[in-house]
Protein backbone atom coordinates (compact mmCIF):
# COMPACT_ATOMS: atom_id res chain seq x y z
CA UNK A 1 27.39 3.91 -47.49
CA UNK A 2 25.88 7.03 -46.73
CA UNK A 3 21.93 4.76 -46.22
CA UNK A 4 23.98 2.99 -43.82
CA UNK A 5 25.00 6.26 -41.64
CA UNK A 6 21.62 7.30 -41.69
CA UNK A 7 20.39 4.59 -40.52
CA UNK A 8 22.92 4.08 -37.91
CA UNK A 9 22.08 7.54 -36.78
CA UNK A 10 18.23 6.87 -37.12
CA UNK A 11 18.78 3.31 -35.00
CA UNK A 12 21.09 5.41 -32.50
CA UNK A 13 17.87 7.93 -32.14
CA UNK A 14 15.23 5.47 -31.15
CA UNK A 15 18.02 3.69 -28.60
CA UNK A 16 18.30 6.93 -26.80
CA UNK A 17 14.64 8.14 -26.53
CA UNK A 18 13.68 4.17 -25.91
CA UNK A 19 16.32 4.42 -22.74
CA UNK A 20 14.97 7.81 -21.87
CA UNK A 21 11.65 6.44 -21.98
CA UNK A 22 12.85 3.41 -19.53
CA UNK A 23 14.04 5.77 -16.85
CA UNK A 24 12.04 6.59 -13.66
CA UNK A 25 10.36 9.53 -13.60
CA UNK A 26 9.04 11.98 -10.70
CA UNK A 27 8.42 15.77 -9.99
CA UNK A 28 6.70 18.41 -7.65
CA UNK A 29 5.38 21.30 -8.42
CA UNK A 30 6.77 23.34 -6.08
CA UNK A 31 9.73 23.14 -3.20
CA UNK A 32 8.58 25.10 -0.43
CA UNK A 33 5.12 25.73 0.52
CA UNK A 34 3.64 28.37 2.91
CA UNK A 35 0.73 27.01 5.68
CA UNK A 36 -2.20 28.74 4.02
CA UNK A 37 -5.21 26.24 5.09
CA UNK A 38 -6.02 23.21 6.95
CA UNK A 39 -3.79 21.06 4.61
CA UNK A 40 -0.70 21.86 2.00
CA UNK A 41 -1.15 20.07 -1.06
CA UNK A 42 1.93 18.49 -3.08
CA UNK A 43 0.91 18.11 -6.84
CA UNK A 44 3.64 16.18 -9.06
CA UNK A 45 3.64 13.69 -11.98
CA UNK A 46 6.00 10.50 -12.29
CA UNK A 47 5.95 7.55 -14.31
CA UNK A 48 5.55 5.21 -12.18
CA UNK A 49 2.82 2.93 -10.38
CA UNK A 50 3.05 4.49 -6.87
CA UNK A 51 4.78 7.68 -5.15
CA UNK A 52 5.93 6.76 -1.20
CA UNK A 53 6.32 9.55 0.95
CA UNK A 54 7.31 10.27 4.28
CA UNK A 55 6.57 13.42 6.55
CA UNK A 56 9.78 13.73 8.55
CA UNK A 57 10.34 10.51 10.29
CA UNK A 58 7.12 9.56 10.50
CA UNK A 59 6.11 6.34 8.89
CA UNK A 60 6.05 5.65 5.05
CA UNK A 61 2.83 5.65 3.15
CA UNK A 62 1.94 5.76 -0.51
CA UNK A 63 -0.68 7.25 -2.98
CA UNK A 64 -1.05 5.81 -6.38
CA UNK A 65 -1.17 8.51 -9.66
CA UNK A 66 -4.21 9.07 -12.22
CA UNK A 67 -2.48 9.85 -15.72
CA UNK A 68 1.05 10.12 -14.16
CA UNK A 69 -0.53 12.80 -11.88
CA UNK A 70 -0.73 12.44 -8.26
CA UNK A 71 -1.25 14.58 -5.13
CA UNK A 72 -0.21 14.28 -1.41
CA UNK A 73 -2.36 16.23 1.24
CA UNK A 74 0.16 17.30 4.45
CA UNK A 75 -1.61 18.51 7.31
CA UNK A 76 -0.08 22.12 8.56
CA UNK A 77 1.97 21.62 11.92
CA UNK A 78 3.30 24.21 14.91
CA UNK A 79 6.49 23.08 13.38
CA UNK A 80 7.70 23.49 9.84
CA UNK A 81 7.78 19.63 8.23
CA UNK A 82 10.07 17.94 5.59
CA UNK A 83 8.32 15.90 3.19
CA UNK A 84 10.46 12.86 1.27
CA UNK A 85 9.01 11.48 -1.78
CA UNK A 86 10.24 8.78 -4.06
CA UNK A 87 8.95 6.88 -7.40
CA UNK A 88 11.13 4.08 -8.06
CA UNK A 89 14.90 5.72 -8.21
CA UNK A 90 13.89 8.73 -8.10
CA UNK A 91 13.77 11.36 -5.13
CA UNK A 92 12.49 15.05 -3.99
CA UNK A 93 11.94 16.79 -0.74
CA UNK A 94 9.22 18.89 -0.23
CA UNK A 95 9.60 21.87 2.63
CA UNK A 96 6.00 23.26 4.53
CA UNK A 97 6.05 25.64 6.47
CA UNK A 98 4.89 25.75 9.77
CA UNK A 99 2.22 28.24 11.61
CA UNK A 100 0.84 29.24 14.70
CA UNK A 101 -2.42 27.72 16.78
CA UNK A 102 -5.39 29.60 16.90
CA UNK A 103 -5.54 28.60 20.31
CA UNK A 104 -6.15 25.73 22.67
CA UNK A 105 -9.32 23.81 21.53
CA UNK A 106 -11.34 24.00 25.00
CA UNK A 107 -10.94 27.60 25.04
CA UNK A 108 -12.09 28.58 21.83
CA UNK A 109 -15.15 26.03 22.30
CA UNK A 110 -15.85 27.85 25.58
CA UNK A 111 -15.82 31.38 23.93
CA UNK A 112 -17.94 29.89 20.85
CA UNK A 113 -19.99 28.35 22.78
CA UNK A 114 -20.94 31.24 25.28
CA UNK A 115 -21.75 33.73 22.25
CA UNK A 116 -24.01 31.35 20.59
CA UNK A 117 -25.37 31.80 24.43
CA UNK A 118 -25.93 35.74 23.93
CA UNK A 119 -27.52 35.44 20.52
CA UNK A 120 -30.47 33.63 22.01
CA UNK A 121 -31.04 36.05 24.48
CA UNK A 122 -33.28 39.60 23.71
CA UNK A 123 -30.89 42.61 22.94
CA UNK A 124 -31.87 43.95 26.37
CA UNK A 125 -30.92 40.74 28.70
CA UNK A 126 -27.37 40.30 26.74
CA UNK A 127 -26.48 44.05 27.31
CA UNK A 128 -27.13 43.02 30.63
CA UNK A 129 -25.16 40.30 30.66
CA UNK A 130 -21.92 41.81 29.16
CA UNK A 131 -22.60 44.72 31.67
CA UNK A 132 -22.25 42.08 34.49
CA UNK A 133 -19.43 40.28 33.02
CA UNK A 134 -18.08 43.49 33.03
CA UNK A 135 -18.32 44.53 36.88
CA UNK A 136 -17.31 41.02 38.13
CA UNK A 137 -14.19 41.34 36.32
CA UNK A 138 -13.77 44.44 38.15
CA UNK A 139 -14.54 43.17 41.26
CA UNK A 140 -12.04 39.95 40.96
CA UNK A 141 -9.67 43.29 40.02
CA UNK A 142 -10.36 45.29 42.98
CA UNK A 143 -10.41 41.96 45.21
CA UNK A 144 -7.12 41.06 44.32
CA UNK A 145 -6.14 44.71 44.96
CA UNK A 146 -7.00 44.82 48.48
CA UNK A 147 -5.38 41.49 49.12
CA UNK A 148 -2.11 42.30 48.03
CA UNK A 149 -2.59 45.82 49.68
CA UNK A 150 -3.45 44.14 52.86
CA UNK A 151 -0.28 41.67 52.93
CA UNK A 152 2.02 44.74 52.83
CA UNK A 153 0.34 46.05 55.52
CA UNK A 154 0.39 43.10 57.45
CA UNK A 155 4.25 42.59 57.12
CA UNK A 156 5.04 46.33 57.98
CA UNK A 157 2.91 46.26 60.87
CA UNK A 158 4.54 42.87 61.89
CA UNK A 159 8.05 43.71 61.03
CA UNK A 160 8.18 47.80 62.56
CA UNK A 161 4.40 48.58 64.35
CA UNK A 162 4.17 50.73 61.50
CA UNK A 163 1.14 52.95 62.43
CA UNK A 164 0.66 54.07 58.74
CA UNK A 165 0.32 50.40 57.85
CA UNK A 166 -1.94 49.55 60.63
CA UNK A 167 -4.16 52.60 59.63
CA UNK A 168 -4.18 51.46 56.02
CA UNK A 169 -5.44 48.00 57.56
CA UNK A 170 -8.55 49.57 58.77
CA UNK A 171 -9.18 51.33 55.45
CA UNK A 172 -8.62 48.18 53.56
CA UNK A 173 -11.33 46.35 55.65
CA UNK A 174 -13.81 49.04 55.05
CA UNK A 175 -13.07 48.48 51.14
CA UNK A 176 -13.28 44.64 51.30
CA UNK A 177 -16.80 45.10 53.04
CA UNK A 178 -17.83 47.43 50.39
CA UNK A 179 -16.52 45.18 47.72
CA UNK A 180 -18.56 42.55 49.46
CA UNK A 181 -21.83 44.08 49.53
CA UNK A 182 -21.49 44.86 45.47
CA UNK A 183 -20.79 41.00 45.18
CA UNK A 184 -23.78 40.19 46.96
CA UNK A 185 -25.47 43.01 44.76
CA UNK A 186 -24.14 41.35 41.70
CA UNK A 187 -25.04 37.98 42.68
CA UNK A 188 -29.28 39.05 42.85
CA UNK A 189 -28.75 40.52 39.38
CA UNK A 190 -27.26 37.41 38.01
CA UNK A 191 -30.05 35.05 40.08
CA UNK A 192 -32.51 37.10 38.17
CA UNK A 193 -31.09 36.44 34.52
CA UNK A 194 -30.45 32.51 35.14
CA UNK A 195 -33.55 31.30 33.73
CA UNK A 196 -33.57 32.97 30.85
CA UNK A 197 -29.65 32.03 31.04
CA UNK A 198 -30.69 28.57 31.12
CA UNK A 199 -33.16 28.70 28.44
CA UNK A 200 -30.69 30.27 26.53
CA UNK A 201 -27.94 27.80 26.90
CA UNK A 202 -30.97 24.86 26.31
CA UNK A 203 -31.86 26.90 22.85
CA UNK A 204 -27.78 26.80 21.65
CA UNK A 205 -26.81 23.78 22.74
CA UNK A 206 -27.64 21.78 18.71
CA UNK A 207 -25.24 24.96 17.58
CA UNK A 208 -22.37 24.16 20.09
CA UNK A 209 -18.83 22.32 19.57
CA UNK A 210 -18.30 19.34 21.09
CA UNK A 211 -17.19 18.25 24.08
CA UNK A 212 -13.03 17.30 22.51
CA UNK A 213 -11.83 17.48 19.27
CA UNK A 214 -9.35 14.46 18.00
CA UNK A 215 -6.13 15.06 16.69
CA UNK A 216 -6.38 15.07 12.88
CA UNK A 217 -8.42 16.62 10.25
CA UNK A 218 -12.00 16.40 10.73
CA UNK A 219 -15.59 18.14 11.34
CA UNK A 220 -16.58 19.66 14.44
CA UNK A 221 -19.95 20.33 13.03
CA UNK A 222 -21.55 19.39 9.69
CA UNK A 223 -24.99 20.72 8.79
CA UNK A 224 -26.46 21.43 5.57
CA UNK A 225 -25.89 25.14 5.60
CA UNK A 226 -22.77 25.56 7.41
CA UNK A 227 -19.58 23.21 7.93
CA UNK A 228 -16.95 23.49 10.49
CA UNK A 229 -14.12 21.97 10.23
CA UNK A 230 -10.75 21.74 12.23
CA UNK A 231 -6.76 20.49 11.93
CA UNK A 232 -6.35 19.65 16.04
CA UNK A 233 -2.82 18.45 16.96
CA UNK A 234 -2.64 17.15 21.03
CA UNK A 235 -5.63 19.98 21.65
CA UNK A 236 -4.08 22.79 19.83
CA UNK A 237 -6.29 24.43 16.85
CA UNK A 238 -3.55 24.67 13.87
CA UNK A 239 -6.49 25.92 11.44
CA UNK A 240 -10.00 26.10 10.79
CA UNK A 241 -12.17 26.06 7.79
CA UNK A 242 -16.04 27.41 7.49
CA UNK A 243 -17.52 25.83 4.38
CA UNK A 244 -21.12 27.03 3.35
CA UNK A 245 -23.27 26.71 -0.01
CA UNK A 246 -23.69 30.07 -1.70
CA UNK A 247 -26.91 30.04 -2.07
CA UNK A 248 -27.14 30.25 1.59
CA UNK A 249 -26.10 33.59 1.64
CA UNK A 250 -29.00 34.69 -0.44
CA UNK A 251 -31.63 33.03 1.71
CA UNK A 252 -31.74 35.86 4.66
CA UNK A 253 -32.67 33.40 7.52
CA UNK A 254 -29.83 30.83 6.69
CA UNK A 255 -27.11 34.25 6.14
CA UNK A 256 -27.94 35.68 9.17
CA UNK A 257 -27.25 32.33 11.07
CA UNK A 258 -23.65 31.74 9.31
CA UNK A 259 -23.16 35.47 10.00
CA UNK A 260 -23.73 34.98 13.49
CA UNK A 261 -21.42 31.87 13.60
CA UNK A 262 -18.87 33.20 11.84
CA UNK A 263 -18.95 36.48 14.29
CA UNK A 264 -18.70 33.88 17.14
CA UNK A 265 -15.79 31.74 15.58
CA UNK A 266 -13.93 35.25 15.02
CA UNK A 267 -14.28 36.29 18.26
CA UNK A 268 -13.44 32.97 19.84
CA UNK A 269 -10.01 32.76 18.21
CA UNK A 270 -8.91 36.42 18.97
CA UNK A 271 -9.96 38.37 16.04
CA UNK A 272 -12.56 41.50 16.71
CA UNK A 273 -15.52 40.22 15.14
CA UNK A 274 -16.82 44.07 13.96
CA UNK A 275 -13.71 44.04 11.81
CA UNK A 276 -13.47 41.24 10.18
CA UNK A 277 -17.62 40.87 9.41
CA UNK A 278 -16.65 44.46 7.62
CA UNK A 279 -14.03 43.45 5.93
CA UNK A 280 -15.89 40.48 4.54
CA UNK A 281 -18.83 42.46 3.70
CA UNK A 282 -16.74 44.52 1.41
CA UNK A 283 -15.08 41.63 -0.21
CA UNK A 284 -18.19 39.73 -1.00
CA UNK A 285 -19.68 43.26 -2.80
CA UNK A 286 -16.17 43.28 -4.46
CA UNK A 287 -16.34 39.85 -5.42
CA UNK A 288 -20.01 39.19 -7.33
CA UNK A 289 -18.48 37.99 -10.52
CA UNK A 290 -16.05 34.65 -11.45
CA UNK A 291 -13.69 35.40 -9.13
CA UNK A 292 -12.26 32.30 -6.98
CA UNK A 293 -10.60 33.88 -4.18
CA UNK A 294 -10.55 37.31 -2.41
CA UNK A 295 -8.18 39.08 -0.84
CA UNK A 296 -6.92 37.78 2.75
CA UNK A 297 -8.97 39.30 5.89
CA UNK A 298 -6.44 40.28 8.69
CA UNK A 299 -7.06 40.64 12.17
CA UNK A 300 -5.04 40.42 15.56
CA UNK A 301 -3.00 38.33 14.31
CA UNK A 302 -5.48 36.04 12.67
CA UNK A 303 -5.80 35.58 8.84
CA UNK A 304 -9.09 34.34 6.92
CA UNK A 305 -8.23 33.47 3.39
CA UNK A 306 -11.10 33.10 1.02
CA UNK A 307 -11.60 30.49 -1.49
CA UNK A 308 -14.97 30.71 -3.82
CA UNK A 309 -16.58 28.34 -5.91
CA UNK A 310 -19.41 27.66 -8.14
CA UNK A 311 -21.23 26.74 -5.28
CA UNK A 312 -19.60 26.86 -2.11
CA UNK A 313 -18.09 29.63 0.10
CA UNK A 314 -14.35 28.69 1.68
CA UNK A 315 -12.89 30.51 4.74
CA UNK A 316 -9.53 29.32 6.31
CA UNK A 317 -8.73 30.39 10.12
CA UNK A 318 -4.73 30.62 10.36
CA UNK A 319 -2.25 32.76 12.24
């Protein structure tokens, strides 16, 4: 009698672990995930033959598993995204956070484009430049100025015969014709520098971005020292990613030219270049052992994460 039990109890045993092994099966890793590159990535395992998910109510797709292990790559959005998976029966939601564009793609190609501009130029003819950049800003400044200086005038002589106004109409003239000749002044400097302008611009143009970026994931440039690529969503830059080969930061030629690019990129999405090249400087000294990551580069706003492996050099452009 007491065989039997056991083997009731034995029989009973199997029965449950055989119906445990019968039911479906699926898990993440984690619930919530933060925007910290060009793509969140949702690790889980199930038991079954396919996971479906669906970002929000977007359509349904489907990745199969390798070993009961399977991975879903969400693009980061302006907007924070809900992410429904399911593996036979079985369900979980997945939250991502959202984050801020770098910026509006044309603009940051113009800005990229135009430094990549002053690094082919001597250090004499781009100090020059800058210093001309400089004084037509202040001109456009001092133009807009007088204008608005002028309307007043214009509607309190008009309105009263204010003399004051009228007087300050005169004076207003005289600045406008001063303001004037300095254009024209301007204008002979800048007709001196466009050749070398144009050479310049001939010399950068393999270097620049192109002309529009589709929406999606994808590479604006892809050479064999340096990679570029972007997550663009309706012309807004949601993240970047520079992607070079280590040992390209021990050749000197091929260092200095990611150096310059990455200085350019910096600059183009807000950040102050001078900062963040020092701050990256110091965590690459820091950094000369098995390390895989480094600590997070802040700037205006902007945050470069660092990812390193055995043979590549990561850097993610996120606000």
């Amino acid at each position: 009698m007491k065989k039997i039990s056991v083997l009731v109890l034995a029989l009973a045993f199997v029965a449950l672990f055989l119906t445990g092994c019968g039911q479906d099966q699926l898990s993440v890793s984690n619930h919530h995930l933060k925007a910290d590159g060009l793509a969140v990535v949702i690790k889980g395992k199930t038991n079954q033959e396919r996971v479906t998910y669906q970002i929000d109510n977007g359509s349904k797709k489907t990745v199969k598993p390798e070993s009961s292990a399977y991975t879903v790559m969400i693009p980061v959005q302006e907007k924070a995204q809900m992410v429904y998976l399911k593996a036979g029966s079985q369900k979980e939601t997945v939250r991502v956070d959202k984050t801020q564009p770098l910026g509006n793609y044309s603009q940051i190609k113009q800005k990229f484009d135009q430094g990549l501009v002053l690094t082919k130029l001597s250090a004499q003819d781009q100090k020059a430049v800058m210093s001309m950049q400089k004084q037509a800003q202040q001109l456009k400044a001092q133009q807009a100025e007088i204008q608005k200086k002028v309307a007043a005038d214009q509607k309190a002589v008009a309105q009263s015969q204010d003399q004051q106004a009228a007087a300050d109409l005169q004076k207003q003239a005289q600045a406008g014709e001063k303001l004037k000749q300095e254009a024209q002044q301007l204008q002979q400097k800048q007709a001196v520098l466009k050749p070398k302008l144009a050479q310049a611009q001939e010399a950068a143009k393999k270097d620049q971005l192109p002309t529009q970026a589709k929406n999606g994931i994808h590479d604006l440039q892809k050479k064999k020292n340096f990679q570029l690529r972007a997550n663009v969503k309706d012309e807004k830059v949601n993240a970047l990613a520079l992607v070079v080969p280590t040992k390209a930061m021990k050749n000197k030629t091929q260092a200095r030219d990611f150096i310059l690019k990455f200085s350019m990129l910096s600059s183009a999405v807000g950040a102050d270049p001078k900062a963040v090249l020092k701050q990256f400087k110091k965590q690459m000294n820091t950094n000369k052992s098995t390390k895989t990551t480094a600590k997070t580069i802040h700037s205006n706003g902007v945050d470069f994460s660092i990812g390193i492996s055995a043979d590549h050099l990561y850097i993610y452009l996120l606000k």
